[in-house]
N, C-alpha and C. Protein backbone atom coordinates (compact mmCIF):
# COMPACT_ATOMS: atom_id res chain seq x y z
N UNK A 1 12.23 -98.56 28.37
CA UNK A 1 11.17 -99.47 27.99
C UNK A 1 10.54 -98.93 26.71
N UNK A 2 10.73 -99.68 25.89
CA UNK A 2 9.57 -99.08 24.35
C UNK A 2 8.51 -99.55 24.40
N UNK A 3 7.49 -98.63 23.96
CA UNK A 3 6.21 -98.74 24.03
C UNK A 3 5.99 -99.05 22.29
N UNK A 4 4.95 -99.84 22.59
CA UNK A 4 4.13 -100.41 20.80
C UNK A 4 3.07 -98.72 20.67
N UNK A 5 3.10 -98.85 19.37
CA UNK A 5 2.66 -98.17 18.66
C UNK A 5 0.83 -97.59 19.49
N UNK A 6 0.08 -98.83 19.97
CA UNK A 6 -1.09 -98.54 19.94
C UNK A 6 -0.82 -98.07 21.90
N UNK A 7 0.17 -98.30 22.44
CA UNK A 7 0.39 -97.63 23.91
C UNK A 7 0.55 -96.41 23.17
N UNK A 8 1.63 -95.85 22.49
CA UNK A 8 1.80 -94.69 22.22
C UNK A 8 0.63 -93.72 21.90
N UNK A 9 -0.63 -94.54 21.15
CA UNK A 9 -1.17 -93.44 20.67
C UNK A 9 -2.30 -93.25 22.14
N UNK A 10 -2.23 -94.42 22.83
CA UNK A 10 -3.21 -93.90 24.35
C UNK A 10 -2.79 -93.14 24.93
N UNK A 11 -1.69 -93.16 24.99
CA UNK A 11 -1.04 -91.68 25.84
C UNK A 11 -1.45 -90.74 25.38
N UNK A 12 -0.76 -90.76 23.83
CA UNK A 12 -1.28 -89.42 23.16
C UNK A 12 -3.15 -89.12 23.89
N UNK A 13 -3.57 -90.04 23.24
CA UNK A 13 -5.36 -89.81 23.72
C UNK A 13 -5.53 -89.07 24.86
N UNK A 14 -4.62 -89.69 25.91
CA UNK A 14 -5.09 -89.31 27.69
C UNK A 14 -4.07 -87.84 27.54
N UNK A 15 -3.23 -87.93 26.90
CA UNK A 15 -2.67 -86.60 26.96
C UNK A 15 -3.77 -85.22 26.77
N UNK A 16 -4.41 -85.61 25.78
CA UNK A 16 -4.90 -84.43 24.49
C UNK A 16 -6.16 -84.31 25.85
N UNK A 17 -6.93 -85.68 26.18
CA UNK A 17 -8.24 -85.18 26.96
C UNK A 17 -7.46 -84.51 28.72
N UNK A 18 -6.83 -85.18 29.29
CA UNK A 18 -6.54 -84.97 30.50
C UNK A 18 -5.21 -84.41 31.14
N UNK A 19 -4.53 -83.88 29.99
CA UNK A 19 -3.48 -82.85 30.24
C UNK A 19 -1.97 -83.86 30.07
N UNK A 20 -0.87 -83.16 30.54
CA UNK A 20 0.18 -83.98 30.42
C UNK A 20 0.60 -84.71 31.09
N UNK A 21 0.59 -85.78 31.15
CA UNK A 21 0.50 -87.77 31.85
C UNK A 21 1.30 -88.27 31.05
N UNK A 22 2.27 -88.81 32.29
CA UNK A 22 2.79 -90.00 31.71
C UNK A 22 2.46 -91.35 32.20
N UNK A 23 2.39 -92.08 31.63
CA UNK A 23 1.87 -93.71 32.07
C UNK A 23 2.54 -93.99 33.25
N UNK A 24 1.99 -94.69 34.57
CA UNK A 24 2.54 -95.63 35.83
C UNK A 24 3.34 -96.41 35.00
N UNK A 25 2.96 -97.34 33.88
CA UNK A 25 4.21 -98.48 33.83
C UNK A 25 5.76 -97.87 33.74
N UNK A 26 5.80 -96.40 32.93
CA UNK A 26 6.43 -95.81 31.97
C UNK A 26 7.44 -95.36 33.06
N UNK A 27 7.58 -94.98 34.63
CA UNK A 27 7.84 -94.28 35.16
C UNK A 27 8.82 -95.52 36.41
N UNK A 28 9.91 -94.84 36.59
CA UNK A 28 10.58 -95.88 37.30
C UNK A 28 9.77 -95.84 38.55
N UNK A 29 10.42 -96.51 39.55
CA UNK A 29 9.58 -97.02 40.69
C UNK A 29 9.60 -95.87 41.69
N UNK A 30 10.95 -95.19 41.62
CA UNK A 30 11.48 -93.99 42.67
C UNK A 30 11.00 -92.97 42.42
N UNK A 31 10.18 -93.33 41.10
CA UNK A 31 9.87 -91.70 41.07
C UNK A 31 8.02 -91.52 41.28
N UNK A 32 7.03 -92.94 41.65
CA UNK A 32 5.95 -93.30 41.31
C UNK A 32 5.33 -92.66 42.64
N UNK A 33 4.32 -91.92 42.62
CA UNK A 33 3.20 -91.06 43.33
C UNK A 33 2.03 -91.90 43.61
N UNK A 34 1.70 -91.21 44.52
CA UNK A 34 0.04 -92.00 44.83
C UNK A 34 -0.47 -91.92 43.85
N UNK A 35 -0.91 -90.21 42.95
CA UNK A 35 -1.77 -90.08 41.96
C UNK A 35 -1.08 -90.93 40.64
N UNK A 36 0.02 -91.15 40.89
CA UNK A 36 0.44 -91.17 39.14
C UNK A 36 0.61 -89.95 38.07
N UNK A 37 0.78 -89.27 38.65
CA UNK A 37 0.61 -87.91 37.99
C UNK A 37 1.85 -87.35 37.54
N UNK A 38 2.59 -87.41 36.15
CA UNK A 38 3.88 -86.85 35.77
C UNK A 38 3.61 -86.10 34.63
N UNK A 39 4.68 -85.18 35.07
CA UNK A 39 4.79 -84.22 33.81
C UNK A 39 6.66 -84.33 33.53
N UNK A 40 6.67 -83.99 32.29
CA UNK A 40 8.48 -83.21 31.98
C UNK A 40 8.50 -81.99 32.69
N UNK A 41 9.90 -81.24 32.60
CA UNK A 41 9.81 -80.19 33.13
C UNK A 41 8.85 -79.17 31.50
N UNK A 42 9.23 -79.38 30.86
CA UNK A 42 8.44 -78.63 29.36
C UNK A 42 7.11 -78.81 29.31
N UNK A 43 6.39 -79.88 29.77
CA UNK A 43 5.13 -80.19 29.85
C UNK A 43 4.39 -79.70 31.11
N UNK A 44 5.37 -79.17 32.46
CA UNK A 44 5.07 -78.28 33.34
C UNK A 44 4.46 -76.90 33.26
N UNK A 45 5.84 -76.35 32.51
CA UNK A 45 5.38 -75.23 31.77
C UNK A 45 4.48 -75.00 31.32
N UNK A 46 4.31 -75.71 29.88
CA UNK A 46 2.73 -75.61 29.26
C UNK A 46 1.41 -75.60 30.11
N UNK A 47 1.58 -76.64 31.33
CA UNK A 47 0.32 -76.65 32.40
C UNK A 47 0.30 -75.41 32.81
N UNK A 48 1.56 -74.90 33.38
CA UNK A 48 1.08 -73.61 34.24
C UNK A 48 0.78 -72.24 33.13
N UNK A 49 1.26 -72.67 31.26
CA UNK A 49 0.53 -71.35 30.59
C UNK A 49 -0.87 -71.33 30.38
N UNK A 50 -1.06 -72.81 30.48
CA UNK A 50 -2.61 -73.07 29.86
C UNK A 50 -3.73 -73.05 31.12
N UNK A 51 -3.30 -72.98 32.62
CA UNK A 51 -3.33 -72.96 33.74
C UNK A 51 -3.27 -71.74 34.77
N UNK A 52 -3.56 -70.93 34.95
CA UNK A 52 -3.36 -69.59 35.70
C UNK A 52 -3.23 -70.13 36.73
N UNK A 53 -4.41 -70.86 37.61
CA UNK A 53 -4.30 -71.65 38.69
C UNK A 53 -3.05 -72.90 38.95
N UNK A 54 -2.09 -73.07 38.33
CA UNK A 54 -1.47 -74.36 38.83
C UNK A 54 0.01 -73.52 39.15
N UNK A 55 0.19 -73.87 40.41
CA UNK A 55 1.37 -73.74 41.34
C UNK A 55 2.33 -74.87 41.02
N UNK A 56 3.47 -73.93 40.98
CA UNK A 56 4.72 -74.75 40.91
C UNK A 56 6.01 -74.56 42.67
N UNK A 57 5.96 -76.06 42.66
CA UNK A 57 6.97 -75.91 43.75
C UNK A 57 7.84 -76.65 43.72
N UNK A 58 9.46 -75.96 44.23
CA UNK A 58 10.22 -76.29 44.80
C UNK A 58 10.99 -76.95 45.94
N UNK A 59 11.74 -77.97 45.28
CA UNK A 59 11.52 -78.88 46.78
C UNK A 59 12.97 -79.03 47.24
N UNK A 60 14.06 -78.18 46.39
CA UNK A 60 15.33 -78.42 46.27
C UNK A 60 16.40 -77.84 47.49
N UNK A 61 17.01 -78.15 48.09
CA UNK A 61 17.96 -77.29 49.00
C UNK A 61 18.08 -75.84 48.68
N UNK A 62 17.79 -75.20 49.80
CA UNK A 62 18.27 -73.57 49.09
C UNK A 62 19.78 -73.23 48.76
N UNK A 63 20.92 -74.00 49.28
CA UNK A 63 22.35 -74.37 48.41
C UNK A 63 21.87 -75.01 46.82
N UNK A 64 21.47 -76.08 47.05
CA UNK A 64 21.27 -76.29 45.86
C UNK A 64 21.06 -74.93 44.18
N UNK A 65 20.35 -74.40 45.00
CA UNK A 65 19.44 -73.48 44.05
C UNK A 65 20.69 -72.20 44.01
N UNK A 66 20.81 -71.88 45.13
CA UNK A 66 22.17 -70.82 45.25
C UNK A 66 23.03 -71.58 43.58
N UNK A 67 23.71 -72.55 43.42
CA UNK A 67 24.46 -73.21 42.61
C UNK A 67 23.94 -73.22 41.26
N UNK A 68 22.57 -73.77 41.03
CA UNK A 68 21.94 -74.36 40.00
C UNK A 68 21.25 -73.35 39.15
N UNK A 69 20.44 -72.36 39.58
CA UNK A 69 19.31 -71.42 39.44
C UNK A 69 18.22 -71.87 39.88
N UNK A 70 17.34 -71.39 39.68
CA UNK A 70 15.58 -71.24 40.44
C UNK A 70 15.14 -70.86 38.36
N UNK A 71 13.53 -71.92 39.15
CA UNK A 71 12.75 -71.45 37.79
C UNK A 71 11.81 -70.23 38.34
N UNK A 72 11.70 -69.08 37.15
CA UNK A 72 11.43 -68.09 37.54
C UNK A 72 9.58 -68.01 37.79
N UNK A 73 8.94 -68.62 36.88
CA UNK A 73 7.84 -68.91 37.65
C UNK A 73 7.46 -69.93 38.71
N UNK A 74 8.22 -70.27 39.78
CA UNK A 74 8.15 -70.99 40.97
C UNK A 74 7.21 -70.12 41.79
N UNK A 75 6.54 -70.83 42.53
CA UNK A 75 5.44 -69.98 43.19
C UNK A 75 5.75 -70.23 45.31
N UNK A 76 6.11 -71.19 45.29
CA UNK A 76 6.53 -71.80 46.61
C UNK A 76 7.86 -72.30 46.20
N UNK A 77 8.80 -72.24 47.42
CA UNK A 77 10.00 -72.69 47.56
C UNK A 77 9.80 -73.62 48.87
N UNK A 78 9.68 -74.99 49.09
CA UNK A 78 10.16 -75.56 50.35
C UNK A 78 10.56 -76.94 50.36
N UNK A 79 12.20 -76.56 50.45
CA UNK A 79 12.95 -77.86 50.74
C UNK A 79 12.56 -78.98 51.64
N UNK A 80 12.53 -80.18 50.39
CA UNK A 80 12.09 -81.54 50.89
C UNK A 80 13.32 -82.48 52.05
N UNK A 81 14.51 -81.72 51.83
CA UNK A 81 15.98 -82.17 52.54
C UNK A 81 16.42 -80.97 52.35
N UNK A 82 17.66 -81.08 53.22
CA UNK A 82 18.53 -79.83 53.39
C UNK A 82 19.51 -80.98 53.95
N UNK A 83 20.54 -79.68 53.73
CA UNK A 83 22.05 -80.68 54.07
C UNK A 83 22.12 -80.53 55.44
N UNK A 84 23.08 -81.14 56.30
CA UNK A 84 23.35 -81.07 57.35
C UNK A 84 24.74 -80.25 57.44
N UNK A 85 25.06 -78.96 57.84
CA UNK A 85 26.55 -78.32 57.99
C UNK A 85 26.95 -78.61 58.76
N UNK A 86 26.03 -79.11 59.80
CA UNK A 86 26.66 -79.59 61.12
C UNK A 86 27.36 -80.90 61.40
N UNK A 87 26.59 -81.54 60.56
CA UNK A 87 27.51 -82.99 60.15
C UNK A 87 28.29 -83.49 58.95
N UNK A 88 30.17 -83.03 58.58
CA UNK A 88 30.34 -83.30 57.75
C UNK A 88 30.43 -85.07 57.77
N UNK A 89 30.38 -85.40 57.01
CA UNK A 89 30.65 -86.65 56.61
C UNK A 89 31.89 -87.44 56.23
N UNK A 90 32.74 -87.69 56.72
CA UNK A 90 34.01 -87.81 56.05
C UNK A 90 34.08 -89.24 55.02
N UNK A 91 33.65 -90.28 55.62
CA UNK A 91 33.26 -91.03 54.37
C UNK A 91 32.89 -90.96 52.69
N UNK A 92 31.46 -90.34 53.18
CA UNK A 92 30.81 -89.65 52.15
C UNK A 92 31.41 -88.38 51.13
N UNK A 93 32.60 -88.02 52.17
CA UNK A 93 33.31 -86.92 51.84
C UNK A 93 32.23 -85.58 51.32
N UNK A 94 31.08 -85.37 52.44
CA UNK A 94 30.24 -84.49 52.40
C UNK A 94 29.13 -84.50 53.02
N UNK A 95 28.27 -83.28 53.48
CA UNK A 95 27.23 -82.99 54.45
C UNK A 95 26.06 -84.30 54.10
N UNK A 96 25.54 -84.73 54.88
CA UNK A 96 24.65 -85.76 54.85
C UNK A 96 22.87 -84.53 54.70
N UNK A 97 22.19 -85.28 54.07
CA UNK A 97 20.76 -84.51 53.78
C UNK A 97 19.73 -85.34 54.87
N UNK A 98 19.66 -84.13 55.05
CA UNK A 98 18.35 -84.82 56.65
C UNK A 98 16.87 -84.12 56.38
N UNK A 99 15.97 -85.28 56.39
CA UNK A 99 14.32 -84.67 55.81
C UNK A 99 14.08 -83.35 56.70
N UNK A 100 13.14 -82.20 55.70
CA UNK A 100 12.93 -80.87 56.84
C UNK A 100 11.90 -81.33 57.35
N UNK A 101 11.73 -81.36 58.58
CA UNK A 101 11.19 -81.93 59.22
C UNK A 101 9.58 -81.09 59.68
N UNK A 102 9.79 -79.64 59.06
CA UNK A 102 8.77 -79.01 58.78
C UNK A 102 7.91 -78.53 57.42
N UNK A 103 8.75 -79.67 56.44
CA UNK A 103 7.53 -79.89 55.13
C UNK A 103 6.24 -79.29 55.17
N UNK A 104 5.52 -80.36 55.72
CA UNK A 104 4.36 -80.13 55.31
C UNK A 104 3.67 -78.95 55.91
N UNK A 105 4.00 -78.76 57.20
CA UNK A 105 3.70 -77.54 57.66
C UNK A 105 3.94 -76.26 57.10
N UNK A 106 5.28 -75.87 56.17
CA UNK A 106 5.50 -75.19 55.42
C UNK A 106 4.81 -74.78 54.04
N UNK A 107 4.32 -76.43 53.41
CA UNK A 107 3.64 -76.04 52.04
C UNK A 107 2.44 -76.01 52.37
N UNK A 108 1.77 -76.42 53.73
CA UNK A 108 0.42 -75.98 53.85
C UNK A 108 0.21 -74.56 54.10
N UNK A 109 1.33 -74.32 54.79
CA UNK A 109 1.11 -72.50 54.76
C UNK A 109 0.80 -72.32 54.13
N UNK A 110 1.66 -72.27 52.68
CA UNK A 110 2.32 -71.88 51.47
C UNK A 110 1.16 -71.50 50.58
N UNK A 111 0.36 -72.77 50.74
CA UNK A 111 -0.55 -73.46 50.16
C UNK A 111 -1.92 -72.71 50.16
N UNK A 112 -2.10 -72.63 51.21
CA UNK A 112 -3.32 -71.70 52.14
C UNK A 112 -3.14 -70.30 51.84
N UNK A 113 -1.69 -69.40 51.84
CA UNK A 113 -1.41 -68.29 51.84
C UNK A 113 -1.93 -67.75 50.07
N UNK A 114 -1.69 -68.67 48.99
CA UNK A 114 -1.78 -68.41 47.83
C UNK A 114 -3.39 -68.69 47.10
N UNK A 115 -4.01 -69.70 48.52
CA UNK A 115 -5.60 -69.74 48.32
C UNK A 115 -5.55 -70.86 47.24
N UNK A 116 -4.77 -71.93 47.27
CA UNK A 116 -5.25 -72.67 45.96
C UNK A 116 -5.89 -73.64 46.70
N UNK A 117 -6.81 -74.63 45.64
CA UNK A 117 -7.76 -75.28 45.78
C UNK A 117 -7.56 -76.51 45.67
N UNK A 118 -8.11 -77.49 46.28
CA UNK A 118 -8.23 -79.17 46.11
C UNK A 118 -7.78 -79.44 44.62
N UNK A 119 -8.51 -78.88 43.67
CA UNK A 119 -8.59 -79.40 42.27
C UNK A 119 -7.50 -78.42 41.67
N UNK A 120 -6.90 -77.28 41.76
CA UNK A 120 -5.76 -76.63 41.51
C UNK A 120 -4.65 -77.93 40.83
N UNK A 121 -3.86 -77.72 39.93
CA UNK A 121 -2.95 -78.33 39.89
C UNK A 121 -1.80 -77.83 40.20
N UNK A 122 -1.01 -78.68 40.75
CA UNK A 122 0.50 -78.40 41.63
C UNK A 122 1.11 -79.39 41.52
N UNK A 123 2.52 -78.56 40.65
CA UNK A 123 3.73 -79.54 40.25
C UNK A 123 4.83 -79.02 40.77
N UNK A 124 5.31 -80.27 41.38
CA UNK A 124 6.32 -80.24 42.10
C UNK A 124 7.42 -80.64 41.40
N UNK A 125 8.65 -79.86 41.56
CA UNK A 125 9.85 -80.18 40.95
C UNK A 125 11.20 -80.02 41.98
N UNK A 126 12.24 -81.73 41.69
CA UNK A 126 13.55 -81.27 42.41
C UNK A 126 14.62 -81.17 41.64
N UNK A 127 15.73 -82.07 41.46
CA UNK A 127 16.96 -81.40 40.61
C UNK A 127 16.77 -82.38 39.53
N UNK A 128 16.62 -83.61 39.14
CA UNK A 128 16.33 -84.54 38.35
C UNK A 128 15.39 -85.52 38.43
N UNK A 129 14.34 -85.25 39.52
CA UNK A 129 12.71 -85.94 39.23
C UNK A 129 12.81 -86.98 39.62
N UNK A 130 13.80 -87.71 41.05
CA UNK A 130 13.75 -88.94 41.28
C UNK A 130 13.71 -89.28 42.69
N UNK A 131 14.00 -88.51 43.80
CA UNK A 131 13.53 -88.85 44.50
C UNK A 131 13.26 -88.11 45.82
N UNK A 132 12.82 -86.26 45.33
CA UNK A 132 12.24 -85.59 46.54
C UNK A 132 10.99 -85.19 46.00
N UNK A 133 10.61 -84.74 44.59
CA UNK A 133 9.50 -84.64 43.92
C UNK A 133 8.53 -85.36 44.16
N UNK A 134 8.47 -86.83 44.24
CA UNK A 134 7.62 -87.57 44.49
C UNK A 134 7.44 -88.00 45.68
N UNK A 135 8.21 -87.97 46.80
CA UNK A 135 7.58 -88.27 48.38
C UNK A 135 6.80 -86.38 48.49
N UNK A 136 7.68 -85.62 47.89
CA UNK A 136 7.09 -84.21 48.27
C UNK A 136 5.82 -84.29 47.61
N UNK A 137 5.16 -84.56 46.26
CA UNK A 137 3.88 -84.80 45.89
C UNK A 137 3.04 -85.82 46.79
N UNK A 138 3.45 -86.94 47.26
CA UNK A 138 2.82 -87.45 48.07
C UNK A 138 1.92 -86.80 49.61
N UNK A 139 3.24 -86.34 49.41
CA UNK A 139 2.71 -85.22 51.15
C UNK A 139 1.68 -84.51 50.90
N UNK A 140 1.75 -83.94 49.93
CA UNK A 140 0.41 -82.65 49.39
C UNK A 140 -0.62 -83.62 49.01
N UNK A 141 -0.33 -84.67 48.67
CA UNK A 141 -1.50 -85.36 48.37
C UNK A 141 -2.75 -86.04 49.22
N UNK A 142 -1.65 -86.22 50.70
CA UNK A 142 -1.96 -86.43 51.82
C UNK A 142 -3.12 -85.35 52.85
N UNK A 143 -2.73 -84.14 51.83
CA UNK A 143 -3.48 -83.14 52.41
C UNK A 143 -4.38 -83.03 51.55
N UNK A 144 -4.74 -83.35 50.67
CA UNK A 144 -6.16 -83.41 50.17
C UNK A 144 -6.06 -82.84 48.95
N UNK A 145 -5.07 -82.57 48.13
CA UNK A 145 -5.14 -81.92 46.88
C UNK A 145 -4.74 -83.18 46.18
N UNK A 146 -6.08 -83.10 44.65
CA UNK A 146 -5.73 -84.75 43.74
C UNK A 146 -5.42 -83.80 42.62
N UNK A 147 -4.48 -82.58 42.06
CA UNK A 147 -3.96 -82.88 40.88
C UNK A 147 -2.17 -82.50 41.23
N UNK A 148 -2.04 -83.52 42.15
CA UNK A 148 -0.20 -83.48 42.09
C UNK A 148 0.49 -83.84 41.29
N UNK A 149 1.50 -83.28 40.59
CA UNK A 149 2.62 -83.88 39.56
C UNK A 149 3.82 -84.05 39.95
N UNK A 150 4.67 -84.70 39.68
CA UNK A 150 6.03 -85.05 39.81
C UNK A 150 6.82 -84.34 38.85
N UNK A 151 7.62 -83.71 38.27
CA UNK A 151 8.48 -83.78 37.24
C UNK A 151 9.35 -84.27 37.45
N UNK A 152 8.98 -85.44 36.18
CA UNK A 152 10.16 -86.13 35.70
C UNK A 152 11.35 -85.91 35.63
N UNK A 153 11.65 -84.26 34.99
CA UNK A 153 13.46 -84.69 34.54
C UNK A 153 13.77 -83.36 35.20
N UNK A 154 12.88 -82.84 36.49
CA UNK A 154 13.46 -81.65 37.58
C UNK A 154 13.98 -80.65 36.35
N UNK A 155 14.67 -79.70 37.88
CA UNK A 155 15.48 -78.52 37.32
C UNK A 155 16.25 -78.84 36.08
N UNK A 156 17.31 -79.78 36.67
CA UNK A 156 18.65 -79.94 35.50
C UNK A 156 18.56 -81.00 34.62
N UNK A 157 17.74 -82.07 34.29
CA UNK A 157 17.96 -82.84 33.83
C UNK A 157 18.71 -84.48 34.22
N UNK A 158 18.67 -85.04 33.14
CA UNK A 158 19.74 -86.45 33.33
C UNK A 158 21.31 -85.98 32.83
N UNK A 159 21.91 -86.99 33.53
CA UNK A 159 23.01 -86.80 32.98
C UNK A 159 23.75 -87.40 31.91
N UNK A 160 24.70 -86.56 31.31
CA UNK A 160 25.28 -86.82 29.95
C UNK A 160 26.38 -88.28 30.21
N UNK A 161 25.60 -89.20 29.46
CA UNK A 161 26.60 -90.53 29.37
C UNK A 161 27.85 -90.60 28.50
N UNK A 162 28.12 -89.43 28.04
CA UNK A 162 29.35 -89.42 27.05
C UNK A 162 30.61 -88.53 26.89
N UNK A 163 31.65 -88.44 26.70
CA UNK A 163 31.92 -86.70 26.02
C UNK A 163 32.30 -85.99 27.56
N UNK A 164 33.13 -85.12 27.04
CA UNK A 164 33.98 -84.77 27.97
C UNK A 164 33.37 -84.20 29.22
N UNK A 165 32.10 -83.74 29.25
CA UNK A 165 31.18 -83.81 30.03
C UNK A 165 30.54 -84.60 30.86
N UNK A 166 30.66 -85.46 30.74
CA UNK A 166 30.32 -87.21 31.13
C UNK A 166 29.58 -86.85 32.65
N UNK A 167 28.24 -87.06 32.99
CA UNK A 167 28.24 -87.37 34.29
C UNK A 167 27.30 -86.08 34.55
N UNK A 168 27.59 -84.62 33.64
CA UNK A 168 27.31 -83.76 33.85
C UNK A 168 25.06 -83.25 33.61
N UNK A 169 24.79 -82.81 34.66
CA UNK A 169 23.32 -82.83 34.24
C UNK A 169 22.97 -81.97 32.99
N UNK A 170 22.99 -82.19 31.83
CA UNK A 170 22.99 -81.40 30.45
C UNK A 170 21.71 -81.42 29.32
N UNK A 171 21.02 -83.14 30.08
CA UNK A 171 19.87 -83.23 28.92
C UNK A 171 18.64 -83.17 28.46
N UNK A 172 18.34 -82.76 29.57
CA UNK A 172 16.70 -82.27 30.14
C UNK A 172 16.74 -81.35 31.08
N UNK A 173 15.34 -81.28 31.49
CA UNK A 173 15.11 -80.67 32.95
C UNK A 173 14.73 -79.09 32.74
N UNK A 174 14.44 -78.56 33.50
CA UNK A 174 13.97 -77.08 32.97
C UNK A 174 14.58 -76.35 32.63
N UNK A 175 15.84 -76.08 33.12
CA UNK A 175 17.02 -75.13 32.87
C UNK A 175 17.61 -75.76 31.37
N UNK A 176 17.90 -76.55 30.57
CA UNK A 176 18.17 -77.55 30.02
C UNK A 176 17.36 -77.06 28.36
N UNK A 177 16.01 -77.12 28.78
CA UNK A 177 14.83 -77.15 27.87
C UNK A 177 14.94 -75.62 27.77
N UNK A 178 15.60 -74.75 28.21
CA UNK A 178 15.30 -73.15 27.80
C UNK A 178 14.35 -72.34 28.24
N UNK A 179 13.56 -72.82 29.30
CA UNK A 179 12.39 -72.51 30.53
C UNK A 179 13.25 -71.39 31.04
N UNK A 180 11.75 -70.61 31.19
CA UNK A 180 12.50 -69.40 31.70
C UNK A 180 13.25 -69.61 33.29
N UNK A 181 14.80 -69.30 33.38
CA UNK A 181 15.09 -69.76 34.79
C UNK A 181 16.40 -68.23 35.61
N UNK A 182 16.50 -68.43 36.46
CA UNK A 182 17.66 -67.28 36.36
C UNK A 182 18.33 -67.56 38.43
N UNK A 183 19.60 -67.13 38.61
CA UNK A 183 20.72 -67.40 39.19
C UNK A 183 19.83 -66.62 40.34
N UNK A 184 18.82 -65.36 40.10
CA UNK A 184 18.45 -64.63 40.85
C UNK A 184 16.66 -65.34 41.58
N UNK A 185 17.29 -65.51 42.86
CA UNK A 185 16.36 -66.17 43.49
C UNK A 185 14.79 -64.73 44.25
N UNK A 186 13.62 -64.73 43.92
CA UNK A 186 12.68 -64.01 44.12
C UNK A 186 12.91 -64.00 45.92
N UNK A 187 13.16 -62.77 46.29
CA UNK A 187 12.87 -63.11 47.43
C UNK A 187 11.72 -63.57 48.58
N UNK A 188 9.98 -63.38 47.57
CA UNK A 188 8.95 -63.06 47.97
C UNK A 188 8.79 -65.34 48.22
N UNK A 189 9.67 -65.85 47.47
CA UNK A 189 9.28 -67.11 47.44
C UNK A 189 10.70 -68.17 48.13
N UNK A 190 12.07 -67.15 48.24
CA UNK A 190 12.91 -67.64 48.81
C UNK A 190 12.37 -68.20 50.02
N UNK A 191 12.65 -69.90 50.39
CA UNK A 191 12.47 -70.45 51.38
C UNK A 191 13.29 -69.95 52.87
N UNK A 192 13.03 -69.65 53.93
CA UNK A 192 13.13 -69.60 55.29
C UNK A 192 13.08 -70.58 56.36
N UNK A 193 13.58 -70.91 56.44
CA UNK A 193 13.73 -71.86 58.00
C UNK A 193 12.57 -71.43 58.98
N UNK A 194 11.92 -72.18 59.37
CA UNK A 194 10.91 -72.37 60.48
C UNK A 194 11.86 -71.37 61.93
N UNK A 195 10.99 -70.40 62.76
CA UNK A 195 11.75 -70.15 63.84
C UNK A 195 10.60 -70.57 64.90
């Protein structure tokens, strides 16, 4: 969707006074939050340098992350889905993802354990910003914290429409943008299964 010149410069405006926002119209439907609240993964960053207080979480499969990397300032790790090993899929020709069914209970720990506050900001990020980021911001939102973010273009980015790569997640996303990220997962924030 292109925006006219005088949308562009309101963003800019709401950017400069109220941090990094992207517009409700601007934002597909799958990825839209109670608050409205989006960041890039680059515009994450900047929140949490300019930010001591704003927590970043992870909402991605811990396979996932095994594969992909972890961003190294992640503060909470807790998967919004996890695969099922127990159920391959033969159709699908792969494990089906079943909601953790101890979410919220997990990031309220999480949440509580690190002492952050109602007004704290906390951005949530999954692999490309479309559709565990934003039910997972919802949840926290549910619990009473109003500065939730979504990121938009997650860990890896969108994927490359061209070129021998085709398909591949290459064009955004944190890992993507040169954010500090690494293969080596913290163990102090590695997610655990509920016993």
């Amino acid at each position: 969707m292109k925006m006219t010149h005088l949308l562009a410069s309101s963003l800019l405006a709401v950017t400069l006074v109220t941090g990094p926002v992207v517009a409700q119209d601007d934002v597909p439907a799958y990825r839209e939050t109670q608050l409205g609240l989006y960041v890039t993964a680059s515009e994450a960053y900047e929140l949490m340098q300019d930010n001591e207080r704003a927590v970043l979480i992870d909402v991605r499969d811990p396979i996932e992350i095994k594969f992909t990397g972890f961003a190294k300032p992640t503060d909470i790790h807790v998967p919004w889905v996890l695969a099922d090993r127990d159920n391959f899929n033969e159709d699908a020709k792969t494990w089906p993802m079943v909601k953790n069914a101890d979410f919220e209970a997990q990031v309220r720990a999480e949440l509580e354990a690190l002492e952050v506050a109602e007004d704290d900001p906390i951005i949530v990020m999954c692999r490309s910003g479309s559709t565990r980021s934003a039910p997972g911001a919802d949840v926290i939102t549910e619990m009473g914290f109003n500065k939730v973010y979504s990121v938009t273009d997650g860990f890896e980015g969108s994927k490359l429409e061209e070129g021998d790569s085709k398909g591949v997640r290459a064009v955004n996303g944190w890992r993507n943008a040169g954010l500090p990220w690494s293969y080596e997962i913290d163990p102090d924030v590695a997610w655990r299964p509920a016993e």
